[in-house]
Protein backbone atom coordinates (compact mmCIF):
# COMPACT_ATOMS: atom_id res chain seq x y z
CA UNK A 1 88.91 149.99 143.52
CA UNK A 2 88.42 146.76 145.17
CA UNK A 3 84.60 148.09 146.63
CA UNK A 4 84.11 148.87 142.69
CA UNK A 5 85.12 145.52 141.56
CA UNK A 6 82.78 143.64 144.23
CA UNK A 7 79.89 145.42 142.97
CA UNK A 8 80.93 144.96 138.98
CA UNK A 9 80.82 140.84 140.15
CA UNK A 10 78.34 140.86 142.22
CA UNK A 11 76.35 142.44 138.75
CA UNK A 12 77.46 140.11 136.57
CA UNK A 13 76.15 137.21 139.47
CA UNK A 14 72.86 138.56 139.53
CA UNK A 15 72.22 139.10 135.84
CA UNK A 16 73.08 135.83 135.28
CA UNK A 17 70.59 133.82 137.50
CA UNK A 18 67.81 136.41 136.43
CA UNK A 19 66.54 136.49 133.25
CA UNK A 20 62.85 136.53 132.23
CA UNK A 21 61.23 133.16 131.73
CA UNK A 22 59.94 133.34 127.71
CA UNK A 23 58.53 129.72 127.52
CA UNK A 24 58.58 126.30 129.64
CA UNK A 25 61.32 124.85 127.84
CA UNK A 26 64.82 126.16 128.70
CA UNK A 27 68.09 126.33 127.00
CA UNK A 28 71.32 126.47 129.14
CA UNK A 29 74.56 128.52 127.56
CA UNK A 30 77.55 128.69 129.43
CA UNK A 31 80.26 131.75 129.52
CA UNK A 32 83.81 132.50 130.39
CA UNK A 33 84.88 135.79 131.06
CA UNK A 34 88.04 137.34 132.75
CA UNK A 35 87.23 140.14 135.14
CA UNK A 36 89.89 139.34 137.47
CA UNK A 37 92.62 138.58 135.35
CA UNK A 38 95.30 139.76 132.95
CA UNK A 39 93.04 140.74 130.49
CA UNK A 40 90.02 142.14 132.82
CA UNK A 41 91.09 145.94 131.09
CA UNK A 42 89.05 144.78 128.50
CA UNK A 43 86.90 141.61 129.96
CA UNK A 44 84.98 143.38 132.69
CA UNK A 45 83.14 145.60 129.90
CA UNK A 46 82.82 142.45 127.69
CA UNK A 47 81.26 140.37 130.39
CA UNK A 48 78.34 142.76 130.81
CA UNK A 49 77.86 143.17 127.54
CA UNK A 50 77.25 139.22 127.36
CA UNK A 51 74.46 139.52 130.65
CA UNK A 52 73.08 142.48 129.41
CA UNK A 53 72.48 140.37 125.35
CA UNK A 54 71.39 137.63 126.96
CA UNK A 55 68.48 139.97 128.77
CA UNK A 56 67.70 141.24 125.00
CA UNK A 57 67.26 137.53 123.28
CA UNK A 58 65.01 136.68 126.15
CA UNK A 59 62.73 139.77 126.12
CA UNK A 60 62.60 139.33 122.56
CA UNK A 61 61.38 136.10 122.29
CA UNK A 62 64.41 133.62 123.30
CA UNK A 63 64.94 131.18 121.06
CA UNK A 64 61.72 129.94 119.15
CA UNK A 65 59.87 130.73 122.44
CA UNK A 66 62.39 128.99 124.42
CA UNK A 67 64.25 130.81 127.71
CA UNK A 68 68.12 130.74 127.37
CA UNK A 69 69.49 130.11 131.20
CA UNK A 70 73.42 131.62 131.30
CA UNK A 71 75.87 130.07 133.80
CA UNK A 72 78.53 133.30 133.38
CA UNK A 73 81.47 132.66 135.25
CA UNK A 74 85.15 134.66 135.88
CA UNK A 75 88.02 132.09 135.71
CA UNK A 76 90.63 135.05 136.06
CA UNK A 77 92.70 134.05 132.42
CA UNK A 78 94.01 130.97 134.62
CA UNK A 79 93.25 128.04 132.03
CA UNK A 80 93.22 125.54 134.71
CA UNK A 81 90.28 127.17 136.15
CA UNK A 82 88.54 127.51 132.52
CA UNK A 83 89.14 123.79 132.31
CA UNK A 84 87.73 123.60 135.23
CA UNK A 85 84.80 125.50 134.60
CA UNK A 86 84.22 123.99 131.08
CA UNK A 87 84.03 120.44 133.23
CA UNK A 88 81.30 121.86 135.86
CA UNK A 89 79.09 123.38 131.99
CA UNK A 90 78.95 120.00 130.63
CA UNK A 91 77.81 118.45 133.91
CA UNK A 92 74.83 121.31 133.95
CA UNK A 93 74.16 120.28 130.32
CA UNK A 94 74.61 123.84 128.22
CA UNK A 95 74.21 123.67 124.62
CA UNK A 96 77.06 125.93 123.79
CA UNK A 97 79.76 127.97 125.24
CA UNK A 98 80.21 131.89 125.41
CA UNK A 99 84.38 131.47 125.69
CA UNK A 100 87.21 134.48 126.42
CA UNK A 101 91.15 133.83 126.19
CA UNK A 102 93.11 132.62 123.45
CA UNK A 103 94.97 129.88 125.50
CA UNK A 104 92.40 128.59 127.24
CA UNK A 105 89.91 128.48 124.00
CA UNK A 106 93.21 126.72 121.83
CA UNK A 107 94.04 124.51 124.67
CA UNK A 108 89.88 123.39 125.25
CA UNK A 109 89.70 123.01 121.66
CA UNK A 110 90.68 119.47 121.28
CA UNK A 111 88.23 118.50 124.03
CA UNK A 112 85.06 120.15 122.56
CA UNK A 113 85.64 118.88 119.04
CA UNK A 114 85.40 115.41 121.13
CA UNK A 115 82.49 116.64 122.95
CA UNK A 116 81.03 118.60 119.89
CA UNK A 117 80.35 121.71 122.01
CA UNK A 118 80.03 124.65 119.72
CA UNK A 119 82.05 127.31 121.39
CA UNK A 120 81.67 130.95 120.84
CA UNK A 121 84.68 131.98 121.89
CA UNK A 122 86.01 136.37 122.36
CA UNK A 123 89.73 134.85 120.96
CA UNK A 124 89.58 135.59 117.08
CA UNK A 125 92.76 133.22 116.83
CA UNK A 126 93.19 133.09 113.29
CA UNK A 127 94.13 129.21 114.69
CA UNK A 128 90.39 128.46 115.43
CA UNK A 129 89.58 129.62 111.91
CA UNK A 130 90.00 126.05 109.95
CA UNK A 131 86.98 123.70 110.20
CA UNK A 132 88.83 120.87 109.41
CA UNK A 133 91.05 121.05 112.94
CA UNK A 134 88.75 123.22 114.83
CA UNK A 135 85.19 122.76 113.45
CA UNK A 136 82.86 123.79 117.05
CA UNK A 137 85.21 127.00 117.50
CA UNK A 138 83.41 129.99 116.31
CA UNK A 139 82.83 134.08 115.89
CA UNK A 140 81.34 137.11 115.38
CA UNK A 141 84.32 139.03 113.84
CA UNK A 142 86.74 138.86 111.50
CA UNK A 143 90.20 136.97 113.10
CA UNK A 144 93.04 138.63 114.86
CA UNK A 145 95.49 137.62 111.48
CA UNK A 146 93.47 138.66 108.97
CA UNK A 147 93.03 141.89 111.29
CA UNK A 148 96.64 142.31 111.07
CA UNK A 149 97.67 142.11 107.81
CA UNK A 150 94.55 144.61 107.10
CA UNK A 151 96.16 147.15 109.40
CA UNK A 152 99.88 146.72 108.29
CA UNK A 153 98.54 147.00 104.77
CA UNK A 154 96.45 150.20 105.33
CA UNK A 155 99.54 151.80 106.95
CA UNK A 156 101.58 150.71 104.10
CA UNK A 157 98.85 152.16 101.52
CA UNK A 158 98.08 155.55 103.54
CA UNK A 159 101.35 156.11 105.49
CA UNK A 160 104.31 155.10 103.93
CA UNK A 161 103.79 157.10 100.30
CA UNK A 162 103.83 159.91 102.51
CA UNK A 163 106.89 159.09 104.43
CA UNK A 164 110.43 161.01 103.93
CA UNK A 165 112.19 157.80 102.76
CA UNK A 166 109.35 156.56 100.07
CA UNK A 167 111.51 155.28 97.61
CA UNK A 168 114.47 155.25 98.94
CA UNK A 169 114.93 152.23 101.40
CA UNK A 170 112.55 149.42 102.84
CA UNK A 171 109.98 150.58 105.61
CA UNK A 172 110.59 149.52 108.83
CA UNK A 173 108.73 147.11 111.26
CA UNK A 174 108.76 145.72 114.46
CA UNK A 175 106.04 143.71 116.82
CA UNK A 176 105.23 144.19 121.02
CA UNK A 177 103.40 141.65 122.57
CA UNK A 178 103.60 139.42 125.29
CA UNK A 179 105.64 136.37 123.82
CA UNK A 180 104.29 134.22 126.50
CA UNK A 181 100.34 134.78 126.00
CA UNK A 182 98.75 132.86 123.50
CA UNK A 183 96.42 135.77 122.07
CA UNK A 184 99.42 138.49 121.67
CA UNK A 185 101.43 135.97 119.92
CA UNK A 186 98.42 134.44 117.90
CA UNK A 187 98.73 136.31 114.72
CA UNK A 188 102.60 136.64 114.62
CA UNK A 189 103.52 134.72 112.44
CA UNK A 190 100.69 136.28 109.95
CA UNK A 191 101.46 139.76 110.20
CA UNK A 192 105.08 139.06 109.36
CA UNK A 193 104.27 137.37 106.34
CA UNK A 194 102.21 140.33 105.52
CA UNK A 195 105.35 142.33 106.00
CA UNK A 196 107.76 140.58 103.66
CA UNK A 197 104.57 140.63 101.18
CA UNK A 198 104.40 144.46 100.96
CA UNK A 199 108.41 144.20 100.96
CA UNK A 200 109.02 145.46 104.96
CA UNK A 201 112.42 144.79 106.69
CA UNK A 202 111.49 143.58 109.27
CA UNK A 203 113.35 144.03 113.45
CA UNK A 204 113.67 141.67 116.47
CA UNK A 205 110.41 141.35 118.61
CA UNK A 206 110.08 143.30 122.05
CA UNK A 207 108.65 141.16 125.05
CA UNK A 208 106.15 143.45 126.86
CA UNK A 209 103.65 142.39 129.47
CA UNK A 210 100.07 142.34 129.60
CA UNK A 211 100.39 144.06 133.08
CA UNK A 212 103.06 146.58 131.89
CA UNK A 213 103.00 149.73 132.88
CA UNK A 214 106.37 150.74 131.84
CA UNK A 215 107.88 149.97 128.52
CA UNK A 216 110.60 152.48 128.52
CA UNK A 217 113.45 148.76 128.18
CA UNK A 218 111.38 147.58 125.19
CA UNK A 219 110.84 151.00 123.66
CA UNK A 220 114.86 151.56 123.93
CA UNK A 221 115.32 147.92 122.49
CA UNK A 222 113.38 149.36 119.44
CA UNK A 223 115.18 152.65 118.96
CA UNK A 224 118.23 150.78 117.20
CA UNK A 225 116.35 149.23 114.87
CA UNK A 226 114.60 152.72 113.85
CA UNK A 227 111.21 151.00 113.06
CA UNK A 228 108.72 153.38 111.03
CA UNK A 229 105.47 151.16 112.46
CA UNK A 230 104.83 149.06 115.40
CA UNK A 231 102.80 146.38 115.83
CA UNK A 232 100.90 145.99 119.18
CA UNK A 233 99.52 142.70 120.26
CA UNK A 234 98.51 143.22 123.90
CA UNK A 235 95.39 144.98 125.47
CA UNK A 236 94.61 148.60 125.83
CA UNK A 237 96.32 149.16 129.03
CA UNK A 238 99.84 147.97 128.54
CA UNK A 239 99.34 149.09 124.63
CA UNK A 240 98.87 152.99 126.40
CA UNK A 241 101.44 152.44 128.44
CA UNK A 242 103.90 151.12 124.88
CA UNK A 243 102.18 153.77 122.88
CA UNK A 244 102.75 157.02 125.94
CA UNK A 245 106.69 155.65 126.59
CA UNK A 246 107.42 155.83 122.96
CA UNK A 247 106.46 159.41 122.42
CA UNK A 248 108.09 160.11 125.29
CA UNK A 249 111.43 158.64 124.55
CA UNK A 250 111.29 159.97 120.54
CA UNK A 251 110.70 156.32 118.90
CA UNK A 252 109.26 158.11 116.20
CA UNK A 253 107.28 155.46 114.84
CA UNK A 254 103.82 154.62 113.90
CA UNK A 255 101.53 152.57 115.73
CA UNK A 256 99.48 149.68 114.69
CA UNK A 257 97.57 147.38 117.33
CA UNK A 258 94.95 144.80 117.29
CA UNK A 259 91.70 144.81 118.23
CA UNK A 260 91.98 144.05 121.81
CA UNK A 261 94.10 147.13 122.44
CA UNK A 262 92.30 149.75 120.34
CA UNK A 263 89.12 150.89 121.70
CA UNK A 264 87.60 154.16 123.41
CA UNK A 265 90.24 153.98 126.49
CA UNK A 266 93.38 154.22 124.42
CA UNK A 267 93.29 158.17 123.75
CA UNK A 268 92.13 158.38 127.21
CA UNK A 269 94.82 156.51 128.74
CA UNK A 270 97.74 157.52 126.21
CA UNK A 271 96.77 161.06 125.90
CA UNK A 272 98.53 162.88 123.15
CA UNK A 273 100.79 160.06 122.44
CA UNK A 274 97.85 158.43 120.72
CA UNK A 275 97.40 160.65 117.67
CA UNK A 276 97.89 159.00 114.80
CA UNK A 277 97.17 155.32 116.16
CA UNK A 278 95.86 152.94 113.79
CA UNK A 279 93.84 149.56 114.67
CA UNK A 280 91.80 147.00 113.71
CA UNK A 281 88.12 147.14 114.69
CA UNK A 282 85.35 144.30 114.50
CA UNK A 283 81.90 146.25 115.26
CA UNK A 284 80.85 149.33 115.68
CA UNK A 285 81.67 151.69 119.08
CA UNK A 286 79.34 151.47 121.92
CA UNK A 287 76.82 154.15 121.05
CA UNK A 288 77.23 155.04 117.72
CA UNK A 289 74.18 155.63 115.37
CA UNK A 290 74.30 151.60 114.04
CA UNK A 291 71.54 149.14 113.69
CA UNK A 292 70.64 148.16 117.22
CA UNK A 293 72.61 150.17 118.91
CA UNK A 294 69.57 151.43 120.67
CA UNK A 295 69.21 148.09 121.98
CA UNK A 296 72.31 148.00 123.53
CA UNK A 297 72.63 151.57 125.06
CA UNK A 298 68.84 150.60 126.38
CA UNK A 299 70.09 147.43 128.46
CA UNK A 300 73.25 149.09 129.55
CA UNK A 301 71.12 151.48 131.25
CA UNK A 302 69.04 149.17 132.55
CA UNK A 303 70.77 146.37 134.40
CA UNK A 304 74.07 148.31 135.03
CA UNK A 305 72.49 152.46 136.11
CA UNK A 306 76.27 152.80 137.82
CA UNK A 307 78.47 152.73 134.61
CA UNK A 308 77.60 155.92 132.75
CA UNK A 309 77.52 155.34 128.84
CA UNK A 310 80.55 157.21 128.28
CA UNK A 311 82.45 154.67 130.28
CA UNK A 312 81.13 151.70 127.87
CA UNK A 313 83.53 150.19 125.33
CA UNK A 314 83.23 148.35 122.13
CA UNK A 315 83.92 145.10 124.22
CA UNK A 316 80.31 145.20 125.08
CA UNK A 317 78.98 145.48 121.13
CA UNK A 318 81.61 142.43 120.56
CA UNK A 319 79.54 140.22 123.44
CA UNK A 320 76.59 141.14 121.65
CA UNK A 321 77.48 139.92 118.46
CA UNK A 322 78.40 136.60 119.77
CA UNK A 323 75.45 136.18 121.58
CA UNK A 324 73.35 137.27 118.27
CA UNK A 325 75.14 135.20 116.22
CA UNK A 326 75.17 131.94 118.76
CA UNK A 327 70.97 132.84 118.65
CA UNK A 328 70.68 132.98 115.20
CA UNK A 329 72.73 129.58 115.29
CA UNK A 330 70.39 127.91 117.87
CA UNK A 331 66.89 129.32 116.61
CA UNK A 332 68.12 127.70 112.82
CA UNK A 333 69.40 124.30 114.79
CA UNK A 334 66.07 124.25 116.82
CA UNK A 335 63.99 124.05 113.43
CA UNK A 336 65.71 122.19 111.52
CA UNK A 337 65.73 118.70 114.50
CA UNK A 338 67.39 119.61 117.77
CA UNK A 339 70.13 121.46 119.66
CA UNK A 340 72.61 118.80 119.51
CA UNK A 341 76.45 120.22 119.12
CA UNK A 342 76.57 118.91 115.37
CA UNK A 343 73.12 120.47 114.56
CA UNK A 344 73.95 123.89 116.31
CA UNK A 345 77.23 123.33 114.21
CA UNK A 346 75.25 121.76 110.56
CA UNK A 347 72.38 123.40 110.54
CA UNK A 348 72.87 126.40 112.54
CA UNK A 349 76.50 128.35 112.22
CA UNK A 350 77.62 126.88 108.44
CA UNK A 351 74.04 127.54 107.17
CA UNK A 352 74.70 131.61 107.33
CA UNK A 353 75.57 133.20 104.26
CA UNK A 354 75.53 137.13 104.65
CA UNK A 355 73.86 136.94 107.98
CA UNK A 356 73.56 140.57 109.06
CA UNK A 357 73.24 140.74 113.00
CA UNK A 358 73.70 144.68 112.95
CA UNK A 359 76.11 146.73 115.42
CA UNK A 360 78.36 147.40 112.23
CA UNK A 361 79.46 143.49 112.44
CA UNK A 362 80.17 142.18 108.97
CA UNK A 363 77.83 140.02 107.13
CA UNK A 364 78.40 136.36 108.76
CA UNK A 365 79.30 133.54 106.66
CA UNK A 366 80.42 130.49 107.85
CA UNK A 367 81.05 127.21 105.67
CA UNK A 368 82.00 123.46 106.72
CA UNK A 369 85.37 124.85 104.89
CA UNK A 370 86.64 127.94 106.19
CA UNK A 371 85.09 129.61 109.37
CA UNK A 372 86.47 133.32 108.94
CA UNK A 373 83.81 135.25 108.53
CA UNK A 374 84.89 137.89 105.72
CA UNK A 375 88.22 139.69 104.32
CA UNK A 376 87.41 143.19 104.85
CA UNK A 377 88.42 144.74 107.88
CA UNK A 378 87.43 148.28 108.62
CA UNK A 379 90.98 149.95 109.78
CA UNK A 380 90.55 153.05 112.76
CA UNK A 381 93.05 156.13 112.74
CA UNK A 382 93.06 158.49 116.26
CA UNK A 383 92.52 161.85 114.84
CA UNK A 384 92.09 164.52 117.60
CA UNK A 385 91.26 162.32 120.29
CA UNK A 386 88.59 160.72 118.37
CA UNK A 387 88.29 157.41 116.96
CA UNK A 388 87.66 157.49 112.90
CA UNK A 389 87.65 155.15 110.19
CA UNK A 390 90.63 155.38 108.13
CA UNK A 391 90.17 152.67 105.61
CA UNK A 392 88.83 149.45 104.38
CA UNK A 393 91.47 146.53 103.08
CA UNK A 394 89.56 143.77 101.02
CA UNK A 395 92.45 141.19 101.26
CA UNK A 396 90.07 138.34 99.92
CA UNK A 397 90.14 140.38 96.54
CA UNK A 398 93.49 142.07 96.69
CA UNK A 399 95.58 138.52 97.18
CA UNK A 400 92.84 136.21 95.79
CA UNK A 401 95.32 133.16 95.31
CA UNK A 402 96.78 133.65 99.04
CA UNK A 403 93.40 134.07 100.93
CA UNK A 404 92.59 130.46 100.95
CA UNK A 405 96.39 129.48 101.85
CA UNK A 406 96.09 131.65 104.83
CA UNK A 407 93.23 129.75 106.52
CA UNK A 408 94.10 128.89 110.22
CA UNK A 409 96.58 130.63 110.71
């Protein structure tokens, strides 16, 4: 495992110092990733995904002729070290950041609006979301609370009419996530306001680790309560464990989870105890038949031969859309007078209205108002082993008077 790890680094290393020179003038991006760390289940995939984009936008012309340089680095989830690291990208000069973790993107956040560093970060905190506190966070994908209340609402719309006790008492819900990590606990608050919305009764929260690998305390602390859905706020692995335990132990409820735990690993890993899974999903899977797609499957094969495509995950399409989106942002900044922070921010990111990067991302729109990027969110179901798309929730049109209350959170 360790021997498998070295080489995954030591790939990332190399693709990172050796991208094609596209022009004489040079652009330097800097990225975070976790391939170490608590949330490496997911980050190792994610961090080739940004090497292997940043290839593509060089062989295809950079930006307006210009070569994009990436500094990637792993920082492990620690937020000293991304503190650290964000420190050693503004001595080197980079434009923009490529960031990773909720905690360390909410806790740099203060600094970068000082520094006007636009920041292109993998956490979708629905706290990064409001221009008016965090105007240089961005990205590619809708947030992890508006992702939330989509899924609790599609379960509520698809599952619960079909339930034994329609009509006859409240449904039940309950949330597992790490209390102590910033991105589990992000949209919280948000999905529980979602549940008293659509009229849930809602149970005490269960405290399970990122690293867990078994849940069976916090599956037992649910089975009082009885819930009918579950909420899942942690990443795939200790989301398969939650999900396997469950079944195992008769819990007998439905699972929800966000983004970060729901990809192609989850019926792998949980087996039988997946069917029926529900979660939210920003892009398209890595190889379906999408716009670009081709592109991506192309590169994979090309600077990492040793992962076979069937081992690939969604976390690469994600990196791709941030790095297509931070290009588009940069080309537009370029033309219109420079790549200062507040003209990548002015004139790049809250110029895009509808911007369609492909890979099944939705259209991007950002304004110097709201930076969530739309209010549809394309909700998965497990069906079989497979991964297929359940439904759609438009909660921009369905609550029209409550979408611009819940900005930021």
């Amino acid at each position: 495992m360790k021997s498998k790890l070295f080489v995954l680094l030591l790939a990332i290393f190399f693709i990172a110092g050796s991208f094609s020179v596209v022009g004489a003038a040079q652009i330097k991006v800097g990225a975070l990733n976790d391939t170490t760390g608590a949330t490496s289940d997911v980050g190792k995939d994610y961090a080739l995904g940004i090497a292997e984009a940043m290839h593509y936008v060089n062989d295809s012309g950079g930006v307006n002729g210009k070569e994009v340089k990436l500094y990637q680095f792993d920082y492990g989830y620690r937020i000293p070290e991304a503190l650290t690291k964000y420190k050693l990208f503004r001595r080197l000069k980079v434009v923009a950041v490529l960031g990773w973790g909720t905690g360390d993107t909410e806790a740099l956040s203060p600094t970068i609006t000082k520094d006007k560093m636009p920041y292109v970060s993998a956490s979708y905190s629905g706290h990064l979301t409001n221009p008016a506190k965090t105007p240089y966070n961005l990205f590619a994908a809708t947030d992890y609370s508006t992702n939330a209340r989509a899924a609790l609402t599609a379960w509520f719309d698809t599952k619960w009419p079909k339930h034994k006790d329609y009509g006859k008492r409240k449904p039940h819900f309950q949330c597992s996530y790490m209390f102590a990590s910033a991105y589990c606990s992000a949209p919280i608050k948000a999905v529980k306001d979602q549940a008293t919305l659509l009229g849930f009764e809602i149970g005490s929260d269960q405290d399970t680790s990122l690293l867990a690998i078994d849940t069976k305390s916090q599956v037992l602390g649910m089975k009082e309560f009885k819930p009918d859905v579950v909420w899942h706020g942690n990443t795939t692995m200790s989301v398969a464990a939650t999900v396997r335990d469950a079944y195992a132990l008769g819990l007998g409820a439905d699972h929800i989870v966000n983004n970060w735990g729901f990809d192609e690993n989850l019926p792998k890993l949980a087996g039988d105890a997946a069917e029926g899974v529900m979660g939210a999903a920003v892009c398209a899977f890595y190889g379906e038949d999408v716009p670009l797609m081709d592109k991506v499957v192309e590169y994979g094969k090309k600077y990492n031969p040793g992962i076979p495509v069937e081992k690939r995950l969604i976390r690469t399409i994600q990196a791709w859309a941030n790095v297509l989106a931070l290009r588009e942002a940069l080309t537009r900044a370029d033309k219109a007078g420079g790549l200062s922070g507040e003209n990548i921010l002015r004139n790049g990111f809250e110029t895009f209205k509808g911007v369609d990067i492909g890979l099944r991302v939705p259209p991007l729109t950002y304004t110097s108002k709201d930076h969530r990027v739309a209010g549809k969110v394309p909700i998965y179901i497990i069906k079989n082993g497979k991964i297929e798309l359940l439904t759609t929730p438009d909660l921009k049109s369905r609550w029209p008077d409550k979408w611009p209350t819940w900005l930021g959170w």
